[in-house]
Protein backbone atom coordinates (compact mmCIF):
# COMPACT_ATOMS: atom_id res chain seq x y z
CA UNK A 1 28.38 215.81 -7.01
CA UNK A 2 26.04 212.46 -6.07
CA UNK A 3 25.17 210.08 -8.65
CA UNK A 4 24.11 212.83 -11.30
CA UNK A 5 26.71 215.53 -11.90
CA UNK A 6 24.31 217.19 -14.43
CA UNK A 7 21.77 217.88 -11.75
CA UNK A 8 24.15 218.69 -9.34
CA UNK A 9 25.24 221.80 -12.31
CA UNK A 10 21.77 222.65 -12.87
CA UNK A 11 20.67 223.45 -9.98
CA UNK A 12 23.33 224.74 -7.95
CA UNK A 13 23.94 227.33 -5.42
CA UNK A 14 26.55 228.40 -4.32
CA UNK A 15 25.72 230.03 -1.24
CA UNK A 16 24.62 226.36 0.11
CA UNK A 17 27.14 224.27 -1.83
CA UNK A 18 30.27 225.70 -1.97
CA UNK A 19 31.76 223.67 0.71
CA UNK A 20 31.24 220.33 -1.26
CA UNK A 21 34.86 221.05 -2.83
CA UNK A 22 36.33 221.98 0.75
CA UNK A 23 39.07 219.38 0.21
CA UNK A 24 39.76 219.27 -3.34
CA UNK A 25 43.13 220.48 -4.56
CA UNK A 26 44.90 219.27 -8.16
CA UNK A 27 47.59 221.37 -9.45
CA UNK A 28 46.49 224.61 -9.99
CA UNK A 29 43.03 224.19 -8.94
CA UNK A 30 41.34 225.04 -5.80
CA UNK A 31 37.93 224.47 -4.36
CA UNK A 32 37.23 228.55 -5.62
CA UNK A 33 37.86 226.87 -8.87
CA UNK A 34 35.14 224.44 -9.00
CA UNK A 35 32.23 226.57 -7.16
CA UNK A 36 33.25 229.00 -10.43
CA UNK A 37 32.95 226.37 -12.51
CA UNK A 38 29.37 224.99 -11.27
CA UNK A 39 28.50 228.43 -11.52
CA UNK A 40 29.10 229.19 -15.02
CA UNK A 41 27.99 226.08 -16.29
CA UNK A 42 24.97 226.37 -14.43
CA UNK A 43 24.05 229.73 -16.25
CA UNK A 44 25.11 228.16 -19.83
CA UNK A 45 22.56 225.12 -19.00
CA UNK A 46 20.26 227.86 -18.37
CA UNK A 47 20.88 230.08 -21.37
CA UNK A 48 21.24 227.43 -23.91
CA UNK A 49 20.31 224.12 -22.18
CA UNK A 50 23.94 222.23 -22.77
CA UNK A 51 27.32 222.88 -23.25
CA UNK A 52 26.94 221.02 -27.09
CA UNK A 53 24.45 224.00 -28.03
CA UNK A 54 26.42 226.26 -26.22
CA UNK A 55 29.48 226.27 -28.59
CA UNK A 56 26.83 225.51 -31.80
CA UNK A 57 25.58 228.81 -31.42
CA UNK A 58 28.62 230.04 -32.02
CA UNK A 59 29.92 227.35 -34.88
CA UNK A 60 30.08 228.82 -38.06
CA UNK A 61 30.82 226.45 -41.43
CA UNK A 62 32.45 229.11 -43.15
CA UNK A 63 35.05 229.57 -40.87
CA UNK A 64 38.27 226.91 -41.65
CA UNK A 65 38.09 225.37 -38.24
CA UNK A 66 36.42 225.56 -34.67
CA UNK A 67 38.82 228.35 -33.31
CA UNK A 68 36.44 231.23 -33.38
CA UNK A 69 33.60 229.14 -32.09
CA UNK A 70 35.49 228.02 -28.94
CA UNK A 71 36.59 231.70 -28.29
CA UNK A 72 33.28 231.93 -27.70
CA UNK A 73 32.63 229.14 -25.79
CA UNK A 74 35.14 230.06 -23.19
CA UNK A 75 33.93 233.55 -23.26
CA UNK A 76 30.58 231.99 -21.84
CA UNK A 77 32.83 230.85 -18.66
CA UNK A 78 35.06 234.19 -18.38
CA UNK A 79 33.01 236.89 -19.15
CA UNK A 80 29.66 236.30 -16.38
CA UNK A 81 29.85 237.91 -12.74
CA UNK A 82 32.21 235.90 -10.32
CA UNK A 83 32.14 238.68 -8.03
CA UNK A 84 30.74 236.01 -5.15
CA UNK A 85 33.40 233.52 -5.86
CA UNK A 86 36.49 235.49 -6.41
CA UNK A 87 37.43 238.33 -4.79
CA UNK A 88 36.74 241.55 -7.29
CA UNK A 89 34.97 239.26 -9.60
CA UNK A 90 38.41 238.54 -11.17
CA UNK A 91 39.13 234.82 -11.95
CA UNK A 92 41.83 233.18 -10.21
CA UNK A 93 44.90 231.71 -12.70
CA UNK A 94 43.70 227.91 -11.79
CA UNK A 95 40.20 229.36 -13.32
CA UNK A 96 41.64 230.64 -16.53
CA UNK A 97 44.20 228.09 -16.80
CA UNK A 98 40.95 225.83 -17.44
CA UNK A 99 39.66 228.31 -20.25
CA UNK A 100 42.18 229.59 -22.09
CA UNK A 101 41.91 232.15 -24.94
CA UNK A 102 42.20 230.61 -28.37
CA UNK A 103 43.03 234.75 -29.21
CA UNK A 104 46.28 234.56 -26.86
CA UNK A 105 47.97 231.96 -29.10
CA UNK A 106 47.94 229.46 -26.45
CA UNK A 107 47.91 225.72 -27.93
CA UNK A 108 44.71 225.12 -25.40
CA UNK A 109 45.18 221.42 -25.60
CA UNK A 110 42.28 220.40 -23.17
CA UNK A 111 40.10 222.17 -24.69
CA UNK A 112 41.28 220.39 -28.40
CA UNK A 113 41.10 217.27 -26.61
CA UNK A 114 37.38 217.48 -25.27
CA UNK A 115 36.35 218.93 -28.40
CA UNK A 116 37.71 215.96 -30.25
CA UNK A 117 35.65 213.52 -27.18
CA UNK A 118 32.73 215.48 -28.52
CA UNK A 119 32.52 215.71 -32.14
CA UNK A 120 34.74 212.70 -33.84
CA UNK A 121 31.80 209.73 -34.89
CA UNK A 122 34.18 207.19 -33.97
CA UNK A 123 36.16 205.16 -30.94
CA UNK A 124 38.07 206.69 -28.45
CA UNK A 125 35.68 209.62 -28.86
CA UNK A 126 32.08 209.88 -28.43
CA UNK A 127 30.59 211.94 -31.26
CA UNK A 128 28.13 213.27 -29.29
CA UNK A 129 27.87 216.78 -30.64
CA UNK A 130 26.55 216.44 -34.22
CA UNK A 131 26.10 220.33 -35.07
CA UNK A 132 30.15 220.41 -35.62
CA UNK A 133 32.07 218.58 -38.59
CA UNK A 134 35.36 216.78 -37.77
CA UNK A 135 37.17 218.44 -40.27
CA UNK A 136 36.76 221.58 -37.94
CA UNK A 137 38.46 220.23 -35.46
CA UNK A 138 42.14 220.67 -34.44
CA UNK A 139 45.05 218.86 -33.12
CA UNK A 140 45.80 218.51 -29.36
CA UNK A 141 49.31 219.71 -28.61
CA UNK A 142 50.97 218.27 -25.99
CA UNK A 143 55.02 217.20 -25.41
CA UNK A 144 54.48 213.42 -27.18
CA UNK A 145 52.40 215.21 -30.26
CA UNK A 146 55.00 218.06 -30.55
CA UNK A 147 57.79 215.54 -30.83
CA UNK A 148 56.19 212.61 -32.95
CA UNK A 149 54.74 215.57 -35.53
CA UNK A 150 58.63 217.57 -35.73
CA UNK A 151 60.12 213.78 -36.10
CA UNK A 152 57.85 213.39 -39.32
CA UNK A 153 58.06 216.32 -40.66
CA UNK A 154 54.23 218.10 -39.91
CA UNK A 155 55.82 220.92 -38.46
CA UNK A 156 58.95 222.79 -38.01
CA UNK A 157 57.64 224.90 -35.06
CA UNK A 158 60.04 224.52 -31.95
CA UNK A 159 56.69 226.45 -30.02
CA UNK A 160 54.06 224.28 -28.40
CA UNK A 161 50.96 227.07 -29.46
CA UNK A 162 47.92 227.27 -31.63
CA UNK A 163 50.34 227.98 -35.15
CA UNK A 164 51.36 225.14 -34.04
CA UNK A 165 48.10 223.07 -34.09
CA UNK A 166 46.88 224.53 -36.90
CA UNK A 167 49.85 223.96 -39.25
CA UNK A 168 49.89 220.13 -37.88
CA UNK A 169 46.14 220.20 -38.48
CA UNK A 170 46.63 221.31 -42.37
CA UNK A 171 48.95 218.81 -43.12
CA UNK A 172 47.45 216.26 -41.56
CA UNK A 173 44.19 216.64 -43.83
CA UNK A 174 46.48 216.15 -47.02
CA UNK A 175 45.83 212.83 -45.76
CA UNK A 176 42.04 213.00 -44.53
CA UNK A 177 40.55 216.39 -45.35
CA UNK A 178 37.22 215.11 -43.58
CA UNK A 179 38.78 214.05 -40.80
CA UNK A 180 42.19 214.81 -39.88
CA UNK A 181 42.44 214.61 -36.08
CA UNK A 182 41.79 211.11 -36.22
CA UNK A 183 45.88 210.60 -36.15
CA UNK A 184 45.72 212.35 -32.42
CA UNK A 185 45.58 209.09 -30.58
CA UNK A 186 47.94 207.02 -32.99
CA UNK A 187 50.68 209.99 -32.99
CA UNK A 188 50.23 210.10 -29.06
CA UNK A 189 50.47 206.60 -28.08
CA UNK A 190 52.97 205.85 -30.41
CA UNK A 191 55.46 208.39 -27.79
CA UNK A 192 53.84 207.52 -24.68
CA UNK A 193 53.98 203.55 -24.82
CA UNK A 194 58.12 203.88 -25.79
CA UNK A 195 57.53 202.99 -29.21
CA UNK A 196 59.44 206.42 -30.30
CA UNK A 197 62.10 207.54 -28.52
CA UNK A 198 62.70 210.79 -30.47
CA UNK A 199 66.13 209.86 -31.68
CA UNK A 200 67.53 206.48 -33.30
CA UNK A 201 67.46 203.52 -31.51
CA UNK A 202 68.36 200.13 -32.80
CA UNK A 203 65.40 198.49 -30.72
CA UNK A 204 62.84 200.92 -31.26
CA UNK A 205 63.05 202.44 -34.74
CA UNK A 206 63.04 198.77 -36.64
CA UNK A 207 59.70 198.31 -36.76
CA UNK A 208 58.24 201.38 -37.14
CA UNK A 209 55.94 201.98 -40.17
CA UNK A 210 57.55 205.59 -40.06
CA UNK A 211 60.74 205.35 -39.96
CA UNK A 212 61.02 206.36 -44.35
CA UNK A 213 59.74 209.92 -43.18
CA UNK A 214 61.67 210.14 -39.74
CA UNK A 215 64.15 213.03 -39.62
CA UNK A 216 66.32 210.62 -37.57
CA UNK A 217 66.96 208.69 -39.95
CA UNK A 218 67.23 210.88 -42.80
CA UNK A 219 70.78 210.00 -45.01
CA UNK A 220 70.33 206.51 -43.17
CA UNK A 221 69.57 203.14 -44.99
């Protein structure tokens, strides 16, 4: 995409520049992927002049949290003509596996996870999109969040999906209303570094601050 990938969006055609992604392949994705991609974005830039005012338009304050508004937002990437990308105009799965549907249940982690890059005011995250509170935000699901969150008792969900963010989400602001994704990072670190090893351990479970509200340890001095 050259030294500006927002120009490179903007004002690109796919006719001339679909072979810039020739060699790229990552999991799911192929280069279809990314021409689709360029494509789509290109035509929200156009509509509603970035992706932040993109999902504000459809950010409402009286709903409890961002799920309706990013329904939306991925409908802006799903619903235009792909006809020239894909064949029928019907999105490949590495596509969609990009955008999922908040309205299929899904957990739709990335999409949590950028969301919280764009609208938390503080480090990691770059509170770039003012239009949306914080405390609309939800928790990114993955394995380490799923397991740290069971292990203290946020959840008793055994499925990684949005119930499951959203219960997470609700008892986390017990403890921050305002801002309650804010534990993301901690919760996640905490399993990837080895700190938690998602049973009792004599070297790991000593120091940690959690270890009164572990269900590991429960019946355990």
């Amino acid at each position: 995409m050259g030294p500006s990938p927002h120009r490179f969006v903007r004002d690109f055609d796919p006719a001339m520049q679909r072979d810039a992604f020739d060699d790229f392949r990552y999991r799911f994705n192929r280069p279809a992927d990314l021409v689709a991609f360029c494509l789509a974005a290109r035509r929200v830039l156009e509509r509603w002049g970035s992706l932040g005012a993109c999902f504000a338009a459809g950010f409402d304050a009286g709903h409890a949290h961002v799920g309706p508004a990013l329904e939306r937002f991925v409908s802006a990437f799903l619903d235009g003509d792909l006809a020239g990308v894909f064949p029928h105009g019907r999105p490949s799965y590495g596509y969609r596996h990009m955008f999922p549907r908040p309205s299929t249940g899904g957990a739709c982690k990335r999409l949590h996870l950028f969301l919280r890059w764009m609208v938390r005011r503080e480090p990691p995250d770059f509170g770039l999109w003012r239009d949306v509170p914080p405390s609309a935000l939800l928790m990114p699901i993955d394995t380490h969040i799923e397991h740290m969150a069971r292990a203290v008792g946020l959840t008793r969900r055994r499925s990684r999906n949005w119930r499951m963010s959203e219960e997470i989400t609700t008892r986390l602001r017990l403890l921050d209303a305002e801002d309650p994704v804010k534990f993301d990072f901690a919760l996640c670190h905490t399993r990837m570094s080895g700190e938690c090893l998602d049973r009792r351990d004599a070297r790991a479970c000593p120091p940690c601050a959690l270890r009164p509200v572990c269900r590991h340890w429960k019946g355990h001095r």
